[in-house]
Protein backbone atom coordinates (compact mmCIF):
# COMPACT_ATOMS: atom_id res chain seq x y z
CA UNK A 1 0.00 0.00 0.00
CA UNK A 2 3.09 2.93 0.95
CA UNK A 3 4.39 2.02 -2.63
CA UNK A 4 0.81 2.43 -4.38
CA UNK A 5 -0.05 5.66 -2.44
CA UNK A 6 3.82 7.02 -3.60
CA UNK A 7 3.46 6.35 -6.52
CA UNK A 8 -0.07 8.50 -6.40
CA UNK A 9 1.32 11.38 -4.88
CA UNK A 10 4.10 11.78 -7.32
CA UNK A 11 1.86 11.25 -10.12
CA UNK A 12 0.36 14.25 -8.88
CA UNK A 13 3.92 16.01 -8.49
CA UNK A 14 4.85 14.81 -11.76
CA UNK A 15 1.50 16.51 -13.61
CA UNK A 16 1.66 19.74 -11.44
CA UNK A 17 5.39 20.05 -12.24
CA UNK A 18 4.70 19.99 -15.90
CA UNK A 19 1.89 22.48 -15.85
CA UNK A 20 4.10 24.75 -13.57
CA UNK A 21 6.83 26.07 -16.17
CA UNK A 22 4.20 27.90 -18.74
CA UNK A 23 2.40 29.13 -15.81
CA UNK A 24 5.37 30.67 -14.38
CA UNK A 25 6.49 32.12 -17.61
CA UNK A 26 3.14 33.53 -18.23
CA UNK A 27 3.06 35.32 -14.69
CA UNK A 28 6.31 36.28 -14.79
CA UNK A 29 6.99 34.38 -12.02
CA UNK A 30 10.08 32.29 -12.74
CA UNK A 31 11.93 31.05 -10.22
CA UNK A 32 13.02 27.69 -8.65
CA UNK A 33 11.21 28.29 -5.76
CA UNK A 34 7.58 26.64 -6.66
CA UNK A 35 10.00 23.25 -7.37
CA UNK A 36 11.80 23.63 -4.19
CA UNK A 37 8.87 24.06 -2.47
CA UNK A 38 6.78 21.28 -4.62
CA UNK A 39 9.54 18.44 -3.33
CA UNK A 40 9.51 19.00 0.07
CA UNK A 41 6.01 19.21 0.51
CA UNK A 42 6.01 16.02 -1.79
CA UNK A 43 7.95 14.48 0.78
CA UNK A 44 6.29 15.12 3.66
CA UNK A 45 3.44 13.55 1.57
CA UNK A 46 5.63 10.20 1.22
CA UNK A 47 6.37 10.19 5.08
CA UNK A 48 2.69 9.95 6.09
CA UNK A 49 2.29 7.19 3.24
CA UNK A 50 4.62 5.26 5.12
CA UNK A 51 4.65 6.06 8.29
CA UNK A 52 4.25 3.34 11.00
CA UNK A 53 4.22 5.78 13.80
CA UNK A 54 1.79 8.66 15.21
CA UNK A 55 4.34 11.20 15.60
CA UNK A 56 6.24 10.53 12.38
CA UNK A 57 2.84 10.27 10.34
CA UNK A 58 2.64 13.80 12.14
CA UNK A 59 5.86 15.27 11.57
CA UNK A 60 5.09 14.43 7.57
CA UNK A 61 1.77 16.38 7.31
CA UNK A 62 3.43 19.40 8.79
CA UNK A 63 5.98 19.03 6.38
CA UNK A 64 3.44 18.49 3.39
CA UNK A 65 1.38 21.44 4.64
CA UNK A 66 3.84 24.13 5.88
CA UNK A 67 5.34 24.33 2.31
CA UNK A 68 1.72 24.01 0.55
CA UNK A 69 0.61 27.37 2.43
CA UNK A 70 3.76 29.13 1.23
CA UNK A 71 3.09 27.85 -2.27
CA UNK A 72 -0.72 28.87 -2.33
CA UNK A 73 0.73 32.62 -1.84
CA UNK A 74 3.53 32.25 -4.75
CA UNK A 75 1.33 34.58 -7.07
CA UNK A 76 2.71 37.93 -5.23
CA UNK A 77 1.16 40.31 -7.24
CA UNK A 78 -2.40 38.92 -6.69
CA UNK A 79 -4.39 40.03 -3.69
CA UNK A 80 -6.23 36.88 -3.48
CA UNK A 81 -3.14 34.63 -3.81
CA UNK A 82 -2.06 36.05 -0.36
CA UNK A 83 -5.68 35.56 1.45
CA UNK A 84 -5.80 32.08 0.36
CA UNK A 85 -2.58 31.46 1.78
CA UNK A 86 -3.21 33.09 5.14
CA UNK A 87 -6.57 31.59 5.38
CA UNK A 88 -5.23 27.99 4.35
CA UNK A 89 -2.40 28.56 7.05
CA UNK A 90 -4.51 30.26 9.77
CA UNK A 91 -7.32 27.25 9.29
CA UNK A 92 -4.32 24.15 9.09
CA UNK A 93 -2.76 25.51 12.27
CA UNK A 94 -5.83 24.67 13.56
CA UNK A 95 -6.25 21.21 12.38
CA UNK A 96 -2.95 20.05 13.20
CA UNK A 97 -3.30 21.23 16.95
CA UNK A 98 -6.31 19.04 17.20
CA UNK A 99 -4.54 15.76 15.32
CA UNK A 100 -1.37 16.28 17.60
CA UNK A 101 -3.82 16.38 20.64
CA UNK A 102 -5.30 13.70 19.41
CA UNK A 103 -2.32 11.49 19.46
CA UNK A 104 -2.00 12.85 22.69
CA UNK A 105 -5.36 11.54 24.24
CA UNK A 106 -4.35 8.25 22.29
CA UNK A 107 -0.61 8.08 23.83
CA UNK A 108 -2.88 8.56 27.34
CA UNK A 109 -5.07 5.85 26.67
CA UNK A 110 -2.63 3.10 25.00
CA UNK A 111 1.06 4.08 26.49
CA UNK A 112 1.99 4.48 22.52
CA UNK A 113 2.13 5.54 19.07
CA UNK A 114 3.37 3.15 17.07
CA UNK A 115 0.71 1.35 14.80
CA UNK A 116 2.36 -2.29 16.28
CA UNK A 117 1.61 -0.91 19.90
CA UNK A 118 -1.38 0.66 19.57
CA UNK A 119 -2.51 -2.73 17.83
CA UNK A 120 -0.67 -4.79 20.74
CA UNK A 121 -1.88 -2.85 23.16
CA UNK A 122 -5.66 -3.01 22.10
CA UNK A 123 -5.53 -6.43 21.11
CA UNK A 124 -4.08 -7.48 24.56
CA UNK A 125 -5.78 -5.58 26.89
CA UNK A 126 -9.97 -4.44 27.34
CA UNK A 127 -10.53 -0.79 28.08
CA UNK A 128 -12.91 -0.40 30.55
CA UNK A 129 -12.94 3.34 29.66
CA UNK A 130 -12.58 4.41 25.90
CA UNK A 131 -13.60 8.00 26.01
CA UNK A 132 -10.09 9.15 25.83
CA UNK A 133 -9.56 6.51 22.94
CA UNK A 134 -12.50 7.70 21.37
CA UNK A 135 -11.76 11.46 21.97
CA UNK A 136 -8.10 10.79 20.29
CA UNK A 137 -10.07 9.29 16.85
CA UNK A 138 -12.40 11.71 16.23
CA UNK A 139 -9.46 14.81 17.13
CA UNK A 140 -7.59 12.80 14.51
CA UNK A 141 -10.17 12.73 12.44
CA UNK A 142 -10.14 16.75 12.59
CA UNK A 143 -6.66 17.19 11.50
CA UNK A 144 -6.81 14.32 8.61
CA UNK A 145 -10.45 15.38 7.49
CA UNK A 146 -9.53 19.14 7.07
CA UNK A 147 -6.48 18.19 4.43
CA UNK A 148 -8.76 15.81 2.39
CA UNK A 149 -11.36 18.83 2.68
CA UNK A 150 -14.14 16.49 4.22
CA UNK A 151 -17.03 18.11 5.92
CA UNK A 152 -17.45 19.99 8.63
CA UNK A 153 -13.53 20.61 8.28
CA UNK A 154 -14.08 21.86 4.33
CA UNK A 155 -14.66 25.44 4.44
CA UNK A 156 -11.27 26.61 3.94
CA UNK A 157 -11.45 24.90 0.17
CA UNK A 158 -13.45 27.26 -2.21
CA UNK A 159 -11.50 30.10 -1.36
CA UNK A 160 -8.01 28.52 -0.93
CA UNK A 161 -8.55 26.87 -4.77
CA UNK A 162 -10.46 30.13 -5.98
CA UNK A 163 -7.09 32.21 -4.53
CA UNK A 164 -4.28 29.71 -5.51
CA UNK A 165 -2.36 29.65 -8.50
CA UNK A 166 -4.22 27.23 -10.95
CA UNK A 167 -0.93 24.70 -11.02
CA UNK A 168 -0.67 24.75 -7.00
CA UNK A 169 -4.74 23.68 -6.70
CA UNK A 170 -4.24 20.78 -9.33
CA UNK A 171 -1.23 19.17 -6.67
CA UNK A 172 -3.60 20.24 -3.57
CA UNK A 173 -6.43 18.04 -5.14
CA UNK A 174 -4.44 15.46 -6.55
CA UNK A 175 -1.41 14.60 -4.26
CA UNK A 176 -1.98 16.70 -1.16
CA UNK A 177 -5.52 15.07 -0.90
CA UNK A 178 -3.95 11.51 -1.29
CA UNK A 179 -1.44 12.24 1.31
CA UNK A 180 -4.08 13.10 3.47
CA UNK A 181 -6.26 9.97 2.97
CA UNK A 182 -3.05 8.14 3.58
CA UNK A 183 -3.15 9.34 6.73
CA UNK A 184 -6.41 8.01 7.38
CA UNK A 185 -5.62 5.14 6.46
CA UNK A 186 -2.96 4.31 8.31
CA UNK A 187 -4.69 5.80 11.42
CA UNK A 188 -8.29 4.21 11.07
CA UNK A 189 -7.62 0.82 8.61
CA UNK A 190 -4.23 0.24 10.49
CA UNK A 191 -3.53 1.16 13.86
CA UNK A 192 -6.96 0.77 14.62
CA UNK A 193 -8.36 -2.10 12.74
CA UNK A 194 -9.56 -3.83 15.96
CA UNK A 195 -11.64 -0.77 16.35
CA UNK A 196 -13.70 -0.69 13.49
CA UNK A 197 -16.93 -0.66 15.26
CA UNK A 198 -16.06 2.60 17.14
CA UNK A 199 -14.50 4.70 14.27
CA UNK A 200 -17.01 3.21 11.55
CA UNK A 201 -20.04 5.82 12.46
CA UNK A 202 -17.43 8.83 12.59
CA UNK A 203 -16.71 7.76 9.10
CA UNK A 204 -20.21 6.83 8.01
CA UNK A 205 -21.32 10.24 9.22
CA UNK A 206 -18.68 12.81 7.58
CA UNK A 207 -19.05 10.76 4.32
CA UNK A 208 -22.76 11.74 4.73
CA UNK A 209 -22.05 15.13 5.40
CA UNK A 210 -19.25 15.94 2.70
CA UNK A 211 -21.16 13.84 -0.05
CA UNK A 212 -24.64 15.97 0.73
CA UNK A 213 -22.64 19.34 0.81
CA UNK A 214 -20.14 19.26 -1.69
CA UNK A 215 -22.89 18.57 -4.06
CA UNK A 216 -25.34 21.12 -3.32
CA UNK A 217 -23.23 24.09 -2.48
CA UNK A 218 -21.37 23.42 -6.06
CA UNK A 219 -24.79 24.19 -7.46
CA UNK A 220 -24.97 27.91 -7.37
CA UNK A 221 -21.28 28.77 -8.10
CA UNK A 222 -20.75 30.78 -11.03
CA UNK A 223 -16.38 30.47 -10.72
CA UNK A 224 -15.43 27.39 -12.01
CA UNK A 225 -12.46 26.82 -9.78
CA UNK A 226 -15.45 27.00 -6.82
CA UNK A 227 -17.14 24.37 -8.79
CA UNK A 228 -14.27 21.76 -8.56
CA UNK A 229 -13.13 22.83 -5.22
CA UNK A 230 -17.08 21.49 -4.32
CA UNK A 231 -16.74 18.98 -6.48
CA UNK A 232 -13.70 17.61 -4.58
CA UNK A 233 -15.62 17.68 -1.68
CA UNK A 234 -18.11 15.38 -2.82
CA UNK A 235 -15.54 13.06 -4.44
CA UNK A 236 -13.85 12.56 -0.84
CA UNK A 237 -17.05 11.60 0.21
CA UNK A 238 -17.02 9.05 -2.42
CA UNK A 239 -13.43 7.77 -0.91
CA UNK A 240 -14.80 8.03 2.10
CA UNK A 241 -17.66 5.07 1.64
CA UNK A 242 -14.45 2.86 0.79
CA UNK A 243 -12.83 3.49 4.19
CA UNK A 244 -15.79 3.03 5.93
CA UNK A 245 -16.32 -0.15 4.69
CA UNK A 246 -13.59 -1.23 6.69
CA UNK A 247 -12.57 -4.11 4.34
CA UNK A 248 -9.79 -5.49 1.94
CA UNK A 249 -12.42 -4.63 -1.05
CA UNK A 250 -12.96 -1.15 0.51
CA UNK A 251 -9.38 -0.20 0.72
CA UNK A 252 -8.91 -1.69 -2.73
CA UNK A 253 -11.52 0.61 -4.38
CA UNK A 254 -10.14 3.31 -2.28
CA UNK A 255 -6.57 2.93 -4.02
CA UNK A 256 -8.27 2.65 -7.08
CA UNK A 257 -10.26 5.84 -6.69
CA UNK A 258 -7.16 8.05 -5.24
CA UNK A 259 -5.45 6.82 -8.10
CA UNK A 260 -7.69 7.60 -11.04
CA UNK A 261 -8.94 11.00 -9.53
CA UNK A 262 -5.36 12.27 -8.90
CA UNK A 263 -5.21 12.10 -12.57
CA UNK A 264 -8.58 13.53 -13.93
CA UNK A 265 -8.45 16.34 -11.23
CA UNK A 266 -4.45 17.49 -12.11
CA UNK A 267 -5.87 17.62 -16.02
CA UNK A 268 -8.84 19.45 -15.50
CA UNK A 269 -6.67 22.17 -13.53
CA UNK A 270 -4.84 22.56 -16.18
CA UNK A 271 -7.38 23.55 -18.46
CA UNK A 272 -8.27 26.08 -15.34
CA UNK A 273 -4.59 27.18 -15.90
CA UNK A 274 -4.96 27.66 -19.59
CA UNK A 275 -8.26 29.15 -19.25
CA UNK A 276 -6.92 31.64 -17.13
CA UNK A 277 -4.49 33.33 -19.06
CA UNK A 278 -2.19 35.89 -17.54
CA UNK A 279 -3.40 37.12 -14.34
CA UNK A 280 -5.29 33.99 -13.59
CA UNK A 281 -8.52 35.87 -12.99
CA UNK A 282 -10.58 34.41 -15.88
CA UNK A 283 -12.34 31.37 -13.76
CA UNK A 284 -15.70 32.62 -14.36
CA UNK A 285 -18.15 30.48 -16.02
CA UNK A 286 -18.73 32.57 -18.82
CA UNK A 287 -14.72 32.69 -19.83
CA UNK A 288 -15.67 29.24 -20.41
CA UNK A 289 -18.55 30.53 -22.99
CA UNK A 290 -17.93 29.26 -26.42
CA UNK A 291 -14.57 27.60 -25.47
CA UNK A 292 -14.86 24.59 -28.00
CA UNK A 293 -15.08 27.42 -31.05
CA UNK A 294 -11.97 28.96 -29.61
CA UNK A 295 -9.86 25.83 -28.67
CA UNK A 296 -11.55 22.90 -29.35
CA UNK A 297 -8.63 20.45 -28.01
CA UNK A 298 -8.68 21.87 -24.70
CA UNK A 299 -12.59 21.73 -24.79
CA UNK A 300 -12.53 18.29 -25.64
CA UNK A 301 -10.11 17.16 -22.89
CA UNK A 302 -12.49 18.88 -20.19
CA UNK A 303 -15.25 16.99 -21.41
CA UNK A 304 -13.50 14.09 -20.64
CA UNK A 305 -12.54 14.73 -17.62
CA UNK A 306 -15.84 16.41 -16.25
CA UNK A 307 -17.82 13.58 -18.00
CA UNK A 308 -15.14 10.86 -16.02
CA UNK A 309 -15.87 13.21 -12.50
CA UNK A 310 -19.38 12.47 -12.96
CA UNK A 311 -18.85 8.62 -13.64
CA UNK A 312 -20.00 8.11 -16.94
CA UNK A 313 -19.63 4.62 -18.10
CA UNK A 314 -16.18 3.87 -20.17
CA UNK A 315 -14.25 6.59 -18.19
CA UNK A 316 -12.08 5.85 -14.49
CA UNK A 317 -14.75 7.79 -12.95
CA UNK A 318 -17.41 5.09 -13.87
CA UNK A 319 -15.34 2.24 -12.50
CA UNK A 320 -13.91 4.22 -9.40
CA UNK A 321 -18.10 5.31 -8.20
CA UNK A 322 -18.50 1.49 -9.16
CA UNK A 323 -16.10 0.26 -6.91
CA UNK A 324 -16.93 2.42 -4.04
CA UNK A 325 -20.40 2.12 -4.40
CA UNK A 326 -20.23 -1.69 -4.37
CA UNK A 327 -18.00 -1.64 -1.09
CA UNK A 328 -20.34 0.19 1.07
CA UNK A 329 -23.27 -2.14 -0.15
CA UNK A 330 -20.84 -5.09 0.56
CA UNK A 331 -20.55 -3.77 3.68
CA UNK A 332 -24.35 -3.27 4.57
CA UNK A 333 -24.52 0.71 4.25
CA UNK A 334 -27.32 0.80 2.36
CA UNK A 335 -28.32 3.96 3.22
CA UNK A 336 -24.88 5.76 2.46
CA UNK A 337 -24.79 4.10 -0.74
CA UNK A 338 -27.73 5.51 -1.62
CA UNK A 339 -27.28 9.24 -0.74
CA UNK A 340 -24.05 8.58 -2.19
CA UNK A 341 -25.60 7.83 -6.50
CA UNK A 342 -27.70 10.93 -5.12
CA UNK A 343 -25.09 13.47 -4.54
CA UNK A 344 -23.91 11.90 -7.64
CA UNK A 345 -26.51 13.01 -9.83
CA UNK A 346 -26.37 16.31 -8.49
CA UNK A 347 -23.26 16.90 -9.44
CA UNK A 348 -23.40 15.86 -12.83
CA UNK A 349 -25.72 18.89 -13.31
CA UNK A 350 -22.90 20.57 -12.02
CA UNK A 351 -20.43 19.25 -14.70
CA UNK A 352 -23.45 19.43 -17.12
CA UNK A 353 -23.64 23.12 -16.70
CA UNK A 354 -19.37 23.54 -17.76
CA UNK A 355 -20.20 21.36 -20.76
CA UNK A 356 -23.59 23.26 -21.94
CA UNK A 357 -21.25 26.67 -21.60
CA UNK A 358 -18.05 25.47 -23.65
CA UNK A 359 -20.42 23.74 -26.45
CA UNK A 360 -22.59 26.82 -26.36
CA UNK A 361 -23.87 27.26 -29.98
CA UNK A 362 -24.83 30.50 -30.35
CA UNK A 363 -21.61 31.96 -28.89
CA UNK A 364 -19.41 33.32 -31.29
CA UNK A 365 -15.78 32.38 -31.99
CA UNK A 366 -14.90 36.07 -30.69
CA UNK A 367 -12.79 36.38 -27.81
CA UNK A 368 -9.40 35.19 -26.21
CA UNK A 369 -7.31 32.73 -27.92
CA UNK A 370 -5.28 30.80 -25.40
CA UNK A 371 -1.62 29.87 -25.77
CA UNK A 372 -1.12 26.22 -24.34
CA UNK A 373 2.49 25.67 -23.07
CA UNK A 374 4.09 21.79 -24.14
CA UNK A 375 3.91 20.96 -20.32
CA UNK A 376 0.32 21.54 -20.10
CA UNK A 377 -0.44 20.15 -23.71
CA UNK A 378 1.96 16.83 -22.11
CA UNK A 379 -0.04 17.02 -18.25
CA UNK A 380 -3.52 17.38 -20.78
CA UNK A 381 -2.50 14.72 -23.36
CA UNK A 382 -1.71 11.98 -20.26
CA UNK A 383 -4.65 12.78 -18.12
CA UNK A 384 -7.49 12.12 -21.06
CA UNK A 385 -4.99 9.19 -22.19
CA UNK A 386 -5.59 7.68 -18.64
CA UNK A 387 -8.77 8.57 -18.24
CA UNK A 388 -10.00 6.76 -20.89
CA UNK A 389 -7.24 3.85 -21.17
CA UNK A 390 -7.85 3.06 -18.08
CA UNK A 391 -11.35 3.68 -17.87
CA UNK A 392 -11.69 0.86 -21.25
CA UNK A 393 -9.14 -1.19 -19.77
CA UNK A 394 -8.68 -0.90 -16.06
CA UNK A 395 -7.32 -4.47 -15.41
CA UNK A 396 -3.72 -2.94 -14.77
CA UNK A 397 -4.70 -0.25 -12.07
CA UNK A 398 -7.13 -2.51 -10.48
CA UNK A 399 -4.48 -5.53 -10.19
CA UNK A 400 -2.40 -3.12 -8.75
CA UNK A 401 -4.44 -2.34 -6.28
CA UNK A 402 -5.65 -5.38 -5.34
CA UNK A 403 -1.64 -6.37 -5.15
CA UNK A 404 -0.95 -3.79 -2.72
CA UNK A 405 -3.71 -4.67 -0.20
CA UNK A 406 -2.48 -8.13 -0.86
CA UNK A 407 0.98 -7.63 0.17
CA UNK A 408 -0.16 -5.46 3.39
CA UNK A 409 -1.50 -7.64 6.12
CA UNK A 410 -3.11 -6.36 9.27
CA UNK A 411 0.00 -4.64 12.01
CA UNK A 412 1.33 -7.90 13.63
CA UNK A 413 0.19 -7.96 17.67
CA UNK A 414 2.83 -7.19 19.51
CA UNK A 415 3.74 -5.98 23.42
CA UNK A 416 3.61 -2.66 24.31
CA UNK A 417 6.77 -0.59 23.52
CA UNK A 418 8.03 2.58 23.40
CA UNK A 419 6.45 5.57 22.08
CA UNK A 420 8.90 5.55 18.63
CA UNK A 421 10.37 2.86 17.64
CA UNK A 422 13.52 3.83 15.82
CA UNK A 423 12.41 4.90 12.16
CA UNK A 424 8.48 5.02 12.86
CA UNK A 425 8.28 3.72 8.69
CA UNK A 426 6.85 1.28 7.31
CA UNK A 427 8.52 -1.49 5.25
């Protein structure tokens, strides 16, 4: 599973770096900063992936998110560059003094941090008080839930993607939000897999939540980067019903989702990026007017990846939903399922309205032409390759998947040790 959810994340580098050059150029930005910055937040990323301790899974999301808030305020000269970053550091300050007092409350209640104690310790011993257990999941649960951008812990999202540079939103949705699910992973599906029956309703109920909200608040936005920062609300709800499923199939759907959405979310930024030109004020819906007359290639790769967010058959998104979907049913939440193809269809009115407005046929072929760097042309010619390879032919991905919860049993019971044990990573 660490070598799956690596590979993920720098996916997501990989994409974002490519998109970053024109962007830069275009801005007049240049400078090695943004790839400086880009790394070592991509390898805090990799240290919660594998981390096999608290502390250490910890010490990796500050690392991810300390250089994410300097990157969200790269764009100097733009006013709303610099309130997204303030609010996005202001808000994750926040978040990460409730997950580190949460490991607190859970280092009170188990005398560790490791995953192997923790597991030891729970699977050895009967609590015959859990609050402070309990307490120490759902604080967890605070810090992990705001970086995935799960509701109640969401609100920082539309404005942090509206303010951002276009480039910088495509890695927070694609590798900063895998990182973060990582993290939940490990936390929830690992250290706590004896637990399921305690952490499964705090689950169950922000899936609920971010599924409901991220669909209907993306409803009545007008700026498309608002849209998609709703929209990837709702699709961590849809990663969510795979954790809470608590099973091998779960986490295997999960992997596949992170995976596939990583991709379609890093292309579809970078037609915000083209879209955009320079200034990276033109997000409104009706820059988007007419954009198949004006550049039907980048118009055509949108469609695909709007038409794959709302899981149309024969794209990732389809088999991703699918998978999901099929978990939580597996698993007896009917009634989360449900609410779940709901949301769903709600959104697709959502990615229904982006498509009406670029195919718009009685909009004229007036207006900006847009210059498309190689590196976005590359990140836009591999995301709709992926999309729909993968989405005709998903054997690959999902074997790869399936390998990699496979190859990861369940943290081996052992006696209680110390609170790190040496490298706190994973093999």
């Amino acid at each position: 599973i660490t070598v799956f959810l690596w590979a993920v994340i720098l996916v997501g580098v990989l994409l974002t770096c490519l998109l970053t050059p024109g962007y830069l150029r275009r801005e007049n930005l240049e400078s090695p900063d943004p790839y400086v910055l880009l790394l070592l937040s991509a390898s805090g990323g990799l240290i919660m992936a594998a981390a096999n301790d608290l502390l250490v899974l910890f010490l990796g999301l500050e690392i991810l998110s300390i250089a994410v808030y300097v990157l969200a305020g790269i764009h100097v000269r733009r006013a709303r560059s610099g309130e997204a970053a303030f609010k996005y550091f202001v808000l994750g300050g926040f978040s990460s003094a409730f997950f580190l007092y949460g490991i607190a409350l859970v280092y009170g209640a188990t005398g560790s941090t490791s995953v192997s104690g923790i597991t030891g310790f729970l699977g050895n011993n009967i609590l015959n008080n859990d609050v402070m257990l309990l307490a120490g999941l759902g604080l967890m649960l605070v810090g992990l839930g705001f970086k995935v951008a799960a509701v109640p812990f969401h609100s920082w999202a539309p404005d942090v993607y509206e303010g951002s540079p276009s480039p910088i939103v495509a890695y927070m949705a694609s590798a900063v939000k895998a990182a973060g699910f990582a993290g939940i992973i490990r936390v929830y599906m690992f250290a706590f897999s004896g637990y399921q029956a305690d952490w499964q309703p705090m689950i169950y109920m922000v899936a609920v939540a971010t599924l409901v909200v991220g669909a209907v608040m993306a409803v009545n936005q007008t700026n498309v980067k608002r849209m998609l920062a709703y929209s990837s609300v709702n699709h961590a709800g849809f990663i969510l019903l795979g954790i809470q499923a608590a099973s091998d199939k779960g986490l295997q759907s999960t992997l596949f989702y992170l995976a596939t959405y990583a991709v379609t979310v890093a292309g579809s930024f970078a037609v915000v990026t083209v879209v955009g030109r320079s200034g990276d004020n033109a997000h409104s819906l009706e820059d988007y007017r007419g954009l198949a007359k004006r550049a039907p290639l980048v118009a055509f790769a949108f469609l695909v990846f709007l038409l794959a967010q709302a899981g149309v058959p024969f794209t990732t998104g389809f088999l991703a939903k699918f998978g999901v979907l099929s978990a939580a049913v597996d698993s007896r939440s009917f009634w989360l399922a449900l609410i779940a193809m709901l949301s769903s269809v709600i959104s697709a009115y959502v990615y229904l309205r982006i498509i009406l407005t670029m195919y718009d046929s009685d909009a004229t072929e007036e207006g900006p032409r847009y210059t498309v760097p190689a590196g976005a042309r590359a990140t836009l010619a591999i995301a709709v390759l992926v999309t729909v390879g993968l989405g005709l032919w998903p054997q690959p991905l999902n074997q790869a998947a399936k390998t990699a919860v496979a190859s990861s049993p369940p943290p081996a019971v052992a006696p209680l040790e110390s609170t790190v044990d040496g490298t706190g990573v994973a093999p």
